[in-house]
Protein backbone atom coordinates (compact mmCIF):
# COMPACT_ATOMS: atom_id res chain seq x y z
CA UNK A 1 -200.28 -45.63 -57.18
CA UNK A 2 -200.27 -44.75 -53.57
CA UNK A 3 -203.19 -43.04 -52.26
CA UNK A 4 -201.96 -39.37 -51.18
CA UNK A 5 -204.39 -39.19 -48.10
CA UNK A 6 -203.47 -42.72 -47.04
CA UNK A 7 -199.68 -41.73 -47.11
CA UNK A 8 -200.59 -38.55 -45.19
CA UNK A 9 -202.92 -40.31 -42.47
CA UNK A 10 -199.94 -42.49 -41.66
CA UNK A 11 -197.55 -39.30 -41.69
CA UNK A 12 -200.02 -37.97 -38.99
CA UNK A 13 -200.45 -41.34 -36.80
CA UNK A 14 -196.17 -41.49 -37.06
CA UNK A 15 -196.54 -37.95 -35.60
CA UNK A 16 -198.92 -39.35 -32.59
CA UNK A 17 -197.10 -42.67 -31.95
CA UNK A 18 -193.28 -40.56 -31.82
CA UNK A 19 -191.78 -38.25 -29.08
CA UNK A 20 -193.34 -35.01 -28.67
CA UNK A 21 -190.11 -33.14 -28.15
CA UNK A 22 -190.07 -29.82 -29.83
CA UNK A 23 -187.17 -30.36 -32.36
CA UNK A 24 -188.93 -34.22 -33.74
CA UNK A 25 -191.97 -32.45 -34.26
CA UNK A 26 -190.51 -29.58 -36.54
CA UNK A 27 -188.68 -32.30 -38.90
CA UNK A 28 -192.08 -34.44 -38.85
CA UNK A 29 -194.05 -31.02 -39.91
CA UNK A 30 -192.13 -30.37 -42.08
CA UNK A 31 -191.75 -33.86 -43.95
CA UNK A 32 -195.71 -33.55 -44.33
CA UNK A 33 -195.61 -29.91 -45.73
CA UNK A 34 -193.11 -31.52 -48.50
CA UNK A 35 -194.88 -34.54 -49.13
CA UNK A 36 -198.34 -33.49 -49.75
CA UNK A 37 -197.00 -30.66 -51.62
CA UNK A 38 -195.11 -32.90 -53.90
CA UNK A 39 -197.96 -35.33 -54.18
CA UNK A 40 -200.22 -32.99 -55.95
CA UNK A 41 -201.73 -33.55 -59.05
CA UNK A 42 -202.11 -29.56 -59.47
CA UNK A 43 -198.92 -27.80 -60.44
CA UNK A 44 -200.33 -24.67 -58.85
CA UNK A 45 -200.86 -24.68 -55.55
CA UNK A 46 -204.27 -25.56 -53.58
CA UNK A 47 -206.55 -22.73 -52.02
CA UNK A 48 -206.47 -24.22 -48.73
CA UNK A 49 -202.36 -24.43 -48.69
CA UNK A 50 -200.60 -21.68 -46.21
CA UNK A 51 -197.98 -20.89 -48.56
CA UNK A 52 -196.70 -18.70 -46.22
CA UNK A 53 -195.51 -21.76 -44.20
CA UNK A 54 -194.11 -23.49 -47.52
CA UNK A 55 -190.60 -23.94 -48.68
CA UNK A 56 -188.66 -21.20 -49.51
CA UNK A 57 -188.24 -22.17 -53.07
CA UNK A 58 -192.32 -22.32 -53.46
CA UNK A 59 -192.67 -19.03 -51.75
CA UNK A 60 -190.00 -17.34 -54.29
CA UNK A 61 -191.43 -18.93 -57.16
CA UNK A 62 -194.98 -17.69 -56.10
CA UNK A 63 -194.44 -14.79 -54.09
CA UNK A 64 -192.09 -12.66 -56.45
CA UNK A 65 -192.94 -9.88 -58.01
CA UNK A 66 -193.01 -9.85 -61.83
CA UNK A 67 -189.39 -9.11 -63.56
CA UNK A 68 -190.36 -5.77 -65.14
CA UNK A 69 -190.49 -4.08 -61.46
CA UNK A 70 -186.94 -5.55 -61.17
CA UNK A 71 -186.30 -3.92 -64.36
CA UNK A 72 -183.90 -0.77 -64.10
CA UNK A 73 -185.31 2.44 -65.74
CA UNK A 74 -184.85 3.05 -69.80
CA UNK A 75 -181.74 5.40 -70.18
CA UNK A 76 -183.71 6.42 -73.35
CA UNK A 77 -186.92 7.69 -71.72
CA UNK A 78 -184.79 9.34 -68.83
CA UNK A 79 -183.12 10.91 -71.95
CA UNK A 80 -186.25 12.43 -73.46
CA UNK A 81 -187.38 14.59 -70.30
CA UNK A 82 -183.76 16.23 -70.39
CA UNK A 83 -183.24 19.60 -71.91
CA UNK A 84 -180.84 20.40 -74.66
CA UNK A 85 -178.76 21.98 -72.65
CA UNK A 86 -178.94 19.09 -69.87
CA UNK A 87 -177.91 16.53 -72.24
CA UNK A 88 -175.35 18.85 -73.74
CA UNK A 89 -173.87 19.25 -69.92
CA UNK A 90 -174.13 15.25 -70.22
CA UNK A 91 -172.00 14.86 -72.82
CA UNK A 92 -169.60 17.50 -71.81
CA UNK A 93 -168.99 15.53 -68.40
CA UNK A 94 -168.28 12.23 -69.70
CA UNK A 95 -166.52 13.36 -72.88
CA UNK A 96 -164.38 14.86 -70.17
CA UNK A 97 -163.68 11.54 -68.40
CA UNK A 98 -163.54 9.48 -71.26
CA UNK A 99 -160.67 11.71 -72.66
CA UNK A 100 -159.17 12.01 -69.89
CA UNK A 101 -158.88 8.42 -69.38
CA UNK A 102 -157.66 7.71 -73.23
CA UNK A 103 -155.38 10.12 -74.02
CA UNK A 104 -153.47 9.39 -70.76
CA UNK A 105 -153.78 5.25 -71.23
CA UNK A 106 -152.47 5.74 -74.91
CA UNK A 107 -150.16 8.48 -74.79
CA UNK A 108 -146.84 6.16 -74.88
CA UNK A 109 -148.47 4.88 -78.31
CA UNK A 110 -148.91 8.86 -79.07
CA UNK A 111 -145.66 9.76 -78.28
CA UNK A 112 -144.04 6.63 -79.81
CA UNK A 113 -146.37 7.60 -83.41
CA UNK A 114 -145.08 11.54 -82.91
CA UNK A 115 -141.43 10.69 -82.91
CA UNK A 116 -141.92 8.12 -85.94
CA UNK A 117 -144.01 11.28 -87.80
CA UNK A 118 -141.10 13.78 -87.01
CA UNK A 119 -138.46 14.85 -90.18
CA UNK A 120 -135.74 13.02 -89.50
CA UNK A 121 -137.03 10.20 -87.79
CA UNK A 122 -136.49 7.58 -90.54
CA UNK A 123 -132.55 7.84 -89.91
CA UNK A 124 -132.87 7.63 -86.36
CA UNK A 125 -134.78 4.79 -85.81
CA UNK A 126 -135.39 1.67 -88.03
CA UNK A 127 -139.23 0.27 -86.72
CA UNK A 128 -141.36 1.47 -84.02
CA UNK A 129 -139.58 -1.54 -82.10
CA UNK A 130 -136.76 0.81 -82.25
CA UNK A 131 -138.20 3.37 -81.48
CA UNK A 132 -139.58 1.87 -78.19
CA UNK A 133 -136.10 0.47 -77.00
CA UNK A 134 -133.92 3.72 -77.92
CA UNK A 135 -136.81 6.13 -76.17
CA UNK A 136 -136.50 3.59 -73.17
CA UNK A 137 -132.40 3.81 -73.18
CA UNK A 138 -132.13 7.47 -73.02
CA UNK A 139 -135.33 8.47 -70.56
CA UNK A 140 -136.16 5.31 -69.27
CA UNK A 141 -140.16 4.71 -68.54
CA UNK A 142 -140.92 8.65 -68.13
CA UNK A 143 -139.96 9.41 -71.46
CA UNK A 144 -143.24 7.84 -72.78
CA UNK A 145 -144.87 10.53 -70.72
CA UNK A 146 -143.14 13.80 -72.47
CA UNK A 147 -145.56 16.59 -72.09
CA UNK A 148 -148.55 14.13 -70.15
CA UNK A 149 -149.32 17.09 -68.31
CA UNK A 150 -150.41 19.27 -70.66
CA UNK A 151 -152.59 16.19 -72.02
CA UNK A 152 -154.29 15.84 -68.70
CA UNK A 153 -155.34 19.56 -68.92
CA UNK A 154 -155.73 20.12 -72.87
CA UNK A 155 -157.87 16.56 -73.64
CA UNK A 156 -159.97 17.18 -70.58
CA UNK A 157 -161.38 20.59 -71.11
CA UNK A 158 -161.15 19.81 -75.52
CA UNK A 159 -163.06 16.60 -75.02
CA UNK A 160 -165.76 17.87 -72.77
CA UNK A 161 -166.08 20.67 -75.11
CA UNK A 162 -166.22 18.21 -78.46
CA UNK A 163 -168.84 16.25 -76.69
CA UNK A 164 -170.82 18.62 -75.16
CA UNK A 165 -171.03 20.53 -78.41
CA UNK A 166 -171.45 17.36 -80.59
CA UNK A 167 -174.59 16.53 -78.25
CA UNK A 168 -175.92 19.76 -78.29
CA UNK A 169 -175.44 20.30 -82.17
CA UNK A 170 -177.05 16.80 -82.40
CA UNK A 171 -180.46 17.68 -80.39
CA UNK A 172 -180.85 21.39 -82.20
CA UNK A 173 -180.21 20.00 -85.55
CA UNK A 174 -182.84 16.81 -84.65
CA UNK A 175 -185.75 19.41 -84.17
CA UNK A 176 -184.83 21.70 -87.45
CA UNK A 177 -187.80 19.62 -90.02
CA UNK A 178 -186.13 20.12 -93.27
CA UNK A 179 -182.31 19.02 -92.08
CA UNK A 180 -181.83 15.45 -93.87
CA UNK A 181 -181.21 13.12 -90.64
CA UNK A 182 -178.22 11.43 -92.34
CA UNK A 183 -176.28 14.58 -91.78
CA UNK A 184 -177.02 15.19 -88.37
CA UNK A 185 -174.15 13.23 -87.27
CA UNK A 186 -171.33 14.65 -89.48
CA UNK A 187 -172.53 17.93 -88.79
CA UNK A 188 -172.31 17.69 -85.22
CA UNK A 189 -168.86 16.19 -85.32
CA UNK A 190 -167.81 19.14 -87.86
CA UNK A 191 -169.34 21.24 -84.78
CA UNK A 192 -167.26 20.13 -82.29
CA UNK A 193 -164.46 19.50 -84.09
CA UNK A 194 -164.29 23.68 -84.96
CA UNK A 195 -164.80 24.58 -81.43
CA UNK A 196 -162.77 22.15 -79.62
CA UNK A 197 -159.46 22.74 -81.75
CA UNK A 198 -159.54 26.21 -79.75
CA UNK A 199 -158.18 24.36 -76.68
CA UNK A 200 -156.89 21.05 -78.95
CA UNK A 201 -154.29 22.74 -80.77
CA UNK A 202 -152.55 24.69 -77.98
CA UNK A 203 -152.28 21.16 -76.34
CA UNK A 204 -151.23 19.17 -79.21
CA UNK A 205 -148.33 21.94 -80.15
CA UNK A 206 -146.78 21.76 -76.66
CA UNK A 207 -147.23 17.75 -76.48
CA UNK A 208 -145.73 16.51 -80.08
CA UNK A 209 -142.59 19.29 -79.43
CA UNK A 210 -141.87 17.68 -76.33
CA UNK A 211 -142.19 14.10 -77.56
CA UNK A 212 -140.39 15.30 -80.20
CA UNK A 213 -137.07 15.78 -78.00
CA UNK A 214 -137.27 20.05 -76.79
CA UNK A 215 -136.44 19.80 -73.44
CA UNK A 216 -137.73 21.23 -70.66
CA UNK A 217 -141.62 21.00 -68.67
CA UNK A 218 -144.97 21.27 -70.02
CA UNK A 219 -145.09 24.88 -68.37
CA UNK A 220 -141.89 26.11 -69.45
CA UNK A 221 -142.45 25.02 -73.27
CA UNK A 222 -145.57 26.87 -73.19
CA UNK A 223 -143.67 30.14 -71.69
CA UNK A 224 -140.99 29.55 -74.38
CA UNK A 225 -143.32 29.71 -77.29
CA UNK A 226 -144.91 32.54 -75.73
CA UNK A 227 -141.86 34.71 -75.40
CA UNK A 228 -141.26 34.02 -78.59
CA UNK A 229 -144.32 33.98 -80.79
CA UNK A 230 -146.67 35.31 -78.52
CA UNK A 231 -150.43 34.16 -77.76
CA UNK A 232 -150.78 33.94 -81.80
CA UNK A 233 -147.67 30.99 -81.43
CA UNK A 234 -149.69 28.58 -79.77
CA UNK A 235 -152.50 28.86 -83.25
CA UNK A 236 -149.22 28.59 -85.49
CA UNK A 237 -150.46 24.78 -85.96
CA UNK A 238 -154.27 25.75 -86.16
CA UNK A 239 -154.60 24.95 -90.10
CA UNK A 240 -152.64 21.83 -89.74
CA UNK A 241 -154.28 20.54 -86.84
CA UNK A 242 -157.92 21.55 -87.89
CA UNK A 243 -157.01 19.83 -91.77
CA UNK A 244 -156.69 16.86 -89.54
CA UNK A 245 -158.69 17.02 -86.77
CA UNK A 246 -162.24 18.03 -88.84
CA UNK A 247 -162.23 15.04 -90.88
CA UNK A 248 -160.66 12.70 -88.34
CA UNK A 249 -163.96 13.93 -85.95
CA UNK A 250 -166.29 14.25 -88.63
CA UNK A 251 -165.59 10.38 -89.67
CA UNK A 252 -165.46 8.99 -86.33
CA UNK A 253 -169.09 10.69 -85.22
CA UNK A 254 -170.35 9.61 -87.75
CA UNK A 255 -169.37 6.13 -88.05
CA UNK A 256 -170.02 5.71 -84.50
CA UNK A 257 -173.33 7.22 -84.44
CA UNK A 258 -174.53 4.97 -88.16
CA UNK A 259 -172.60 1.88 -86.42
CA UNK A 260 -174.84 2.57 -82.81
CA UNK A 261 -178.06 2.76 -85.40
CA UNK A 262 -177.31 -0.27 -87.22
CA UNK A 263 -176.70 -2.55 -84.36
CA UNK A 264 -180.13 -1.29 -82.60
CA UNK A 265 -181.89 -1.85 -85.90
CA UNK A 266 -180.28 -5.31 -86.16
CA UNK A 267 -180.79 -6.61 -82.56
CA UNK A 268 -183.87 -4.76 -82.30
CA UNK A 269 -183.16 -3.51 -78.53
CA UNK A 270 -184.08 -0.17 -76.82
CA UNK A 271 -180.51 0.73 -76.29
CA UNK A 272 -176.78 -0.82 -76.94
CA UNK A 273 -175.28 -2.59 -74.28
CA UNK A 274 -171.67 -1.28 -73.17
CA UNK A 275 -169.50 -3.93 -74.83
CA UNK A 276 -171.64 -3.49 -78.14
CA UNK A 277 -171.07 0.63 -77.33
CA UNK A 278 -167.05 -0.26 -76.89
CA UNK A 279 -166.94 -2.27 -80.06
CA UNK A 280 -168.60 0.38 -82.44
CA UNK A 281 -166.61 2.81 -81.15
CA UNK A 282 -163.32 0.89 -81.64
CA UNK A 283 -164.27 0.46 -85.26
CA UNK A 284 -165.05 3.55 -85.49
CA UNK A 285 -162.29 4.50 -84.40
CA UNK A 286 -160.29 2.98 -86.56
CA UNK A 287 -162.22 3.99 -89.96
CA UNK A 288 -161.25 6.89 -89.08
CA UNK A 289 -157.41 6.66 -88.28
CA UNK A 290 -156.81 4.70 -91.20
CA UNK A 291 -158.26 7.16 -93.77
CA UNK A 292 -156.33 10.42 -92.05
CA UNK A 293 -152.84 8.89 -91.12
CA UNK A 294 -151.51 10.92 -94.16
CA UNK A 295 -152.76 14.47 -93.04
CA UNK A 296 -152.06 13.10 -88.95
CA UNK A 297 -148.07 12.97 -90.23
CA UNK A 298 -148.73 16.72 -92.04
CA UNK A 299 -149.97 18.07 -88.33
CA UNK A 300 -147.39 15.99 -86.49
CA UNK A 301 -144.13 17.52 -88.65
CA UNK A 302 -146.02 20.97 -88.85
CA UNK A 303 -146.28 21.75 -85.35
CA UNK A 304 -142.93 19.56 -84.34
CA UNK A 305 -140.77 21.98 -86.65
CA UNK A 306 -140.00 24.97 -84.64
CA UNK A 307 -137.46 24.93 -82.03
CA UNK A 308 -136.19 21.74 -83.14
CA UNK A 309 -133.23 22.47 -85.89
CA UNK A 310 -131.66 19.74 -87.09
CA UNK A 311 -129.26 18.09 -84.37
CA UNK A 312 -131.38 18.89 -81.45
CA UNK A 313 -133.76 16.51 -82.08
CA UNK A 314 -133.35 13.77 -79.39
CA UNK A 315 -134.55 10.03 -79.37
């Protein structure tokens, strides 16, 4: 093997015999730096080597600082130091957003499922194919938005409340000693479920009778049931809606909260990463629907019956 200091004595006498322009004797310096670098028997590097003058590559790899300062901060701990109330105002905020941003994405399916749950609809249309082409035929694209306005307004402010009461019934019932943790969630979700359906059932009643064909805006349904029925008309769907709503909420807490717990316990992390959060709550979304379709059809013909005699229901 070729003697390292040999190979770097005749670097240096290269270096005295060439040119002593400024540009050949960067290249030459730094053709030394590499080679007795790279001829070391050490992996780490030598006391006496200015590593400050090294590659860049050696100065990353022995100059960075270690990856837990690069780490971002736990969510968890940040968590802990918050308030009830704080993490109650949390959850009100994005259960806000993330309502929002549902029930406006999926209200074509909603109002496509409302006119397929309506009396009637079985002679009217054939499949929800059907029922997709003859809605498009006689309103075009807006008529998968009936009553969207009222959804913007209703799911925003019932969300945030469902959430924010959900979370708060979740950290008051966590500090009670003798409450059996299993039904923390369930309870919570009963929680919010109650005091949500305040704002939830007003909304839903205007919504499913204007996807279910009575004309007119969101504003001047809401002024027709009140001339009629008074404040007292927009609760005449409260028993329906809550016989739906409570266990619909109470099943999808739950199952999202024991599906979050059972994929932390499984992959043995700190906290759930968003695609794992998406995917529990899709499932658990769907344990949910599947189990309260019959008493969602109840709600949908209860509070789609006045106002709409038969012939003026429209496609």
């Amino acid at each position: 093997m070729e003697n390292p200091n040999r190979k770097s004595l005749s670097l240096i006498h290269s270096i005295s015999s060439s040119s002593h322009s400024h540009s050949d004797f960067n290249s030459l310096f730094s053709h030394l730096n590499t080679t007795l670098i790279s001829s070391s028997p050490s992996p780490s590097p030598s006391p006496s080597t200015n590593l400050k003058f090294a590659s860049a590559s050696l100065e990353t790899q022995f100059n960075k600082p270690p990856r837990s300062w690069l780490k971002p901060p736990n969510s968890s701990a940040l968590l802990k130091n918050l308030s009830v109330f704080e993490r109650a105002l949390i959850g009100a905020g994005a259960g806000g957003l993330a309502g929002l941003f549902t029930y406006v994405c999926l209200h074509p399916l909603d109002t496509i499922k409302t006119k397929l749950q309506t009396k009637g609809a079985s002679k009217i249309y054939d499949n929800t194919l059907d029922a997709v082409v003859k809605t498009f035929q006689s309103k075009g694209i807006l008529g998968f938005y009936s009553g969207v306005s009222a959804v913007i307004v209703g799911s925003t402010a019932s969300s945030a409340i469902y959430f924010g009461t959900c979370e708060l019934g979740k950290s008051v019932l966590s500090k009670l000693p003798d409450f059996p943790s299993v039904l923390i969630p369930p309870t919570a979700g009963a929680m919010g479920n109650i005091i949500s359906s305040a704002i939830m059932v007003p909304k839903e009643l205007i919504t499913q009778r204007m996807q279910a064909g009575a004309k007119g805006r969101s504003w001047e349904v809401l002024l027709s049931i009140l001339e009629k029925d008074g404040v007292l008309g927009l609760y005449a769907g409260y028993s329906a809606t809550l016989l739906r709503n409570l266990p619909a909420g109470v099943l999808s807490y739950s199952s999202f909260e024991y599906l979050k717990a059972a994929v932390l316990i499984k992959s043995e992390q700190p906290n759930l990463e968003p695609f794992q959060s998406v995917c529990c709550g899709a499932l658990a979304g769907a344990i949910s629907a599947s189990l309260t379709t019959p008493l969602d059809v109840v709600k949908t013909r209860f509070n789609a019956r006045k106002d709409l005699p038969p012939g003026n229901f429209h496609p």
